[in-house]
C-alpha atoms as a PDB file:
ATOM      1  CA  UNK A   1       7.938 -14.510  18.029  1.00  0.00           C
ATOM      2  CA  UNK A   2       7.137 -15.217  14.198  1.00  0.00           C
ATOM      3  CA  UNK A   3       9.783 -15.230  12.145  1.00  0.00           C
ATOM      4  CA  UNK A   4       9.338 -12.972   8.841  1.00  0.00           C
ATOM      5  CA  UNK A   5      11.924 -14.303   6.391  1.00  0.00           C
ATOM      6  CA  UNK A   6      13.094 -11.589   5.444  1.00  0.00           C
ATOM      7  CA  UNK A   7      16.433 -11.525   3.275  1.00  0.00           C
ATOM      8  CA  UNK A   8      19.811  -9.943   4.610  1.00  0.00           C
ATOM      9  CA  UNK A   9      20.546  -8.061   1.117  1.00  0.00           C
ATOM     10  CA  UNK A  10      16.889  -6.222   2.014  1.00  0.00           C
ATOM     11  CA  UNK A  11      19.222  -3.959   4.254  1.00  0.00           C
ATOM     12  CA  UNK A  12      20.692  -2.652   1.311  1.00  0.00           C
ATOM     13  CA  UNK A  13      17.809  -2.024  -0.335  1.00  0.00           C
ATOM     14  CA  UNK A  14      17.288   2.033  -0.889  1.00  0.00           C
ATOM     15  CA  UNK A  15      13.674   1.702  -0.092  1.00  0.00           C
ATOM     16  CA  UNK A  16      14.303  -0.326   3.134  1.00  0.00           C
ATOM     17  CA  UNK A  17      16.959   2.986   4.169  1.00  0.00           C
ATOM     18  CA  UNK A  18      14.130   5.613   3.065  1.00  0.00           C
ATOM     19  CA  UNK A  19      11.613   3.948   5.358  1.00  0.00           C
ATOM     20  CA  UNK A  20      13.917   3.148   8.355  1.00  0.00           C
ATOM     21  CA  UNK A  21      14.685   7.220   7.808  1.00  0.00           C
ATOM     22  CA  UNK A  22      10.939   8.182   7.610  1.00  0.00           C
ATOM     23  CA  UNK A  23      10.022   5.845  11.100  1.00  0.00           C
ATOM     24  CA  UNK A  24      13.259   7.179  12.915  1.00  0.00           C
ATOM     25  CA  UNK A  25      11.546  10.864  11.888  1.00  0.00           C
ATOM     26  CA  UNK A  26       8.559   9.676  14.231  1.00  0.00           C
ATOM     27  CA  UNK A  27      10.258   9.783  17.014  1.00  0.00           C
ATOM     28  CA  UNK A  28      10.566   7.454  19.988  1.00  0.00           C
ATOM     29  CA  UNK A  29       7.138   7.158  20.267  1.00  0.00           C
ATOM     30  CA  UNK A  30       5.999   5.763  17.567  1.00  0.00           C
ATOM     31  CA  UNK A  31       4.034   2.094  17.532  1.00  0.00           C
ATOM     32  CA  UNK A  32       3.400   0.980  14.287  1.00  0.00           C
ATOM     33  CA  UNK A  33      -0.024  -0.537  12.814  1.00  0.00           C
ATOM     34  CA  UNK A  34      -0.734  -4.265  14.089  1.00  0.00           C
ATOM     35  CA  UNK A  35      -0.838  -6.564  10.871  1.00  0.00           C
ATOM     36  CA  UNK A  36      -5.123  -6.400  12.374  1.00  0.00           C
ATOM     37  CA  UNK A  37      -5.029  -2.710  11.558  1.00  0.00           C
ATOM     38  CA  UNK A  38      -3.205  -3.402   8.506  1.00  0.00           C
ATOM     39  CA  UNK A  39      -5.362  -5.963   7.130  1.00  0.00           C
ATOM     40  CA  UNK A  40      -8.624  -4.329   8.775  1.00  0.00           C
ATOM     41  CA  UNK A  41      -9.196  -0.229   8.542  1.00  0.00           C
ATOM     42  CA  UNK A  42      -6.004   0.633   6.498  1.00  0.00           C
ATOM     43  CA  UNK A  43      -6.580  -2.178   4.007  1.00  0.00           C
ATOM     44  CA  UNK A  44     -10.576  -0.964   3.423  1.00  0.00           C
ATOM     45  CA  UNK A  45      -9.423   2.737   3.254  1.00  0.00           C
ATOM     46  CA  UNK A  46      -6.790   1.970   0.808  1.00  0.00           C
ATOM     47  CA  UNK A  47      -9.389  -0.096  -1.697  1.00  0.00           C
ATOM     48  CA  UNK A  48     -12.266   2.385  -0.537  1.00  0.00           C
ATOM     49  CA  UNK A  49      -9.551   4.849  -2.284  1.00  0.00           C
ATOM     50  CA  UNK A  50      -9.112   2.604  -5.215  1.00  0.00           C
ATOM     51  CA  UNK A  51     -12.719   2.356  -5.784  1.00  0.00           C
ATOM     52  CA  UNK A  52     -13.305   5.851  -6.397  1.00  0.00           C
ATOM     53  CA  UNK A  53     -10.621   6.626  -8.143  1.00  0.00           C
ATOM     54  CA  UNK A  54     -11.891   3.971 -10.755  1.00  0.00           C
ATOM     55  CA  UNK A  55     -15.460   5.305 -10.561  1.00  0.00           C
ATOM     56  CA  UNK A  56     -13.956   8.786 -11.281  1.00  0.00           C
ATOM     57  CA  UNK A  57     -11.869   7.259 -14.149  1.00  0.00           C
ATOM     58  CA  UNK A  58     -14.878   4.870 -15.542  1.00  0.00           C
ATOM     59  CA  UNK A  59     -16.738   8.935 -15.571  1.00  0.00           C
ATOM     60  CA  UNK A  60     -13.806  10.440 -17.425  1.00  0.00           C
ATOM     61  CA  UNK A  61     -14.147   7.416 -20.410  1.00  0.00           C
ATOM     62  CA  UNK A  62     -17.680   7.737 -20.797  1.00  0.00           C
ATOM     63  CA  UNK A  63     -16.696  11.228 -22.332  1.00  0.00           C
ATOM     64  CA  UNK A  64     -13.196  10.765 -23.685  1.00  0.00           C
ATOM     65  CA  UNK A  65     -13.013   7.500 -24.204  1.00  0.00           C
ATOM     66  CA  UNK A  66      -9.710   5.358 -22.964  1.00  0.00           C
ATOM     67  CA  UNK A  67      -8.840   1.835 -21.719  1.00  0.00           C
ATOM     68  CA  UNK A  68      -8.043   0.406 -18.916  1.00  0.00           C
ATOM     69  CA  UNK A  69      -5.539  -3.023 -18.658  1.00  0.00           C
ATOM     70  CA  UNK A  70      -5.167  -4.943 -15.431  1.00  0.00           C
ATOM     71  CA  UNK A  71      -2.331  -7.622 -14.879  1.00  0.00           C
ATOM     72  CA  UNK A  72      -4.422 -10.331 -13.918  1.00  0.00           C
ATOM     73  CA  UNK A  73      -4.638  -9.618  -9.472  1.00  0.00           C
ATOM     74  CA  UNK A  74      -7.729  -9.911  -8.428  1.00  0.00           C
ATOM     75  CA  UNK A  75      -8.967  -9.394  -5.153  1.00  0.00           C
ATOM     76  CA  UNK A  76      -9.712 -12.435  -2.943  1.00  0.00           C
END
């Protein structure tokens, strides 16, 4: 099995206890994405998403007139 690396103190992270509440909510159940999904559908969805919001905020300027800053990620 891989090993993730993930840090101890991440169990006492809030956000680590909110999500370990949300999946326990699922129920017994529940099988959670394969890193394929993740990096496949769910990724494209997510900047599919992205994408129009932009487009809808690129309409918006064109009339009200704004800016937009970026911190430097770029997609691969």
């Amino acid at each position: 099995m891989p090993v993730a690396f993930i840090p101890f103190v991440v169990a006492d992270s809030q956000y680590f206890k909110d999500a370990v509440s949300s999946v326990t909510k699922c129920g017994a159940g529940y099988r959670p994405s394969s890193r394929f999904e993740i990096s496949g559908r769910l990724l494209s969805n997510k900047v599919s998403n992205a994408d129009n919001k932009l487009t809808e905020f690129k309409k918006q300027v064109s009339i009200t007139g704004n800016t937009l800053t970026s911190d430097g990620w770029s997609n691969v």
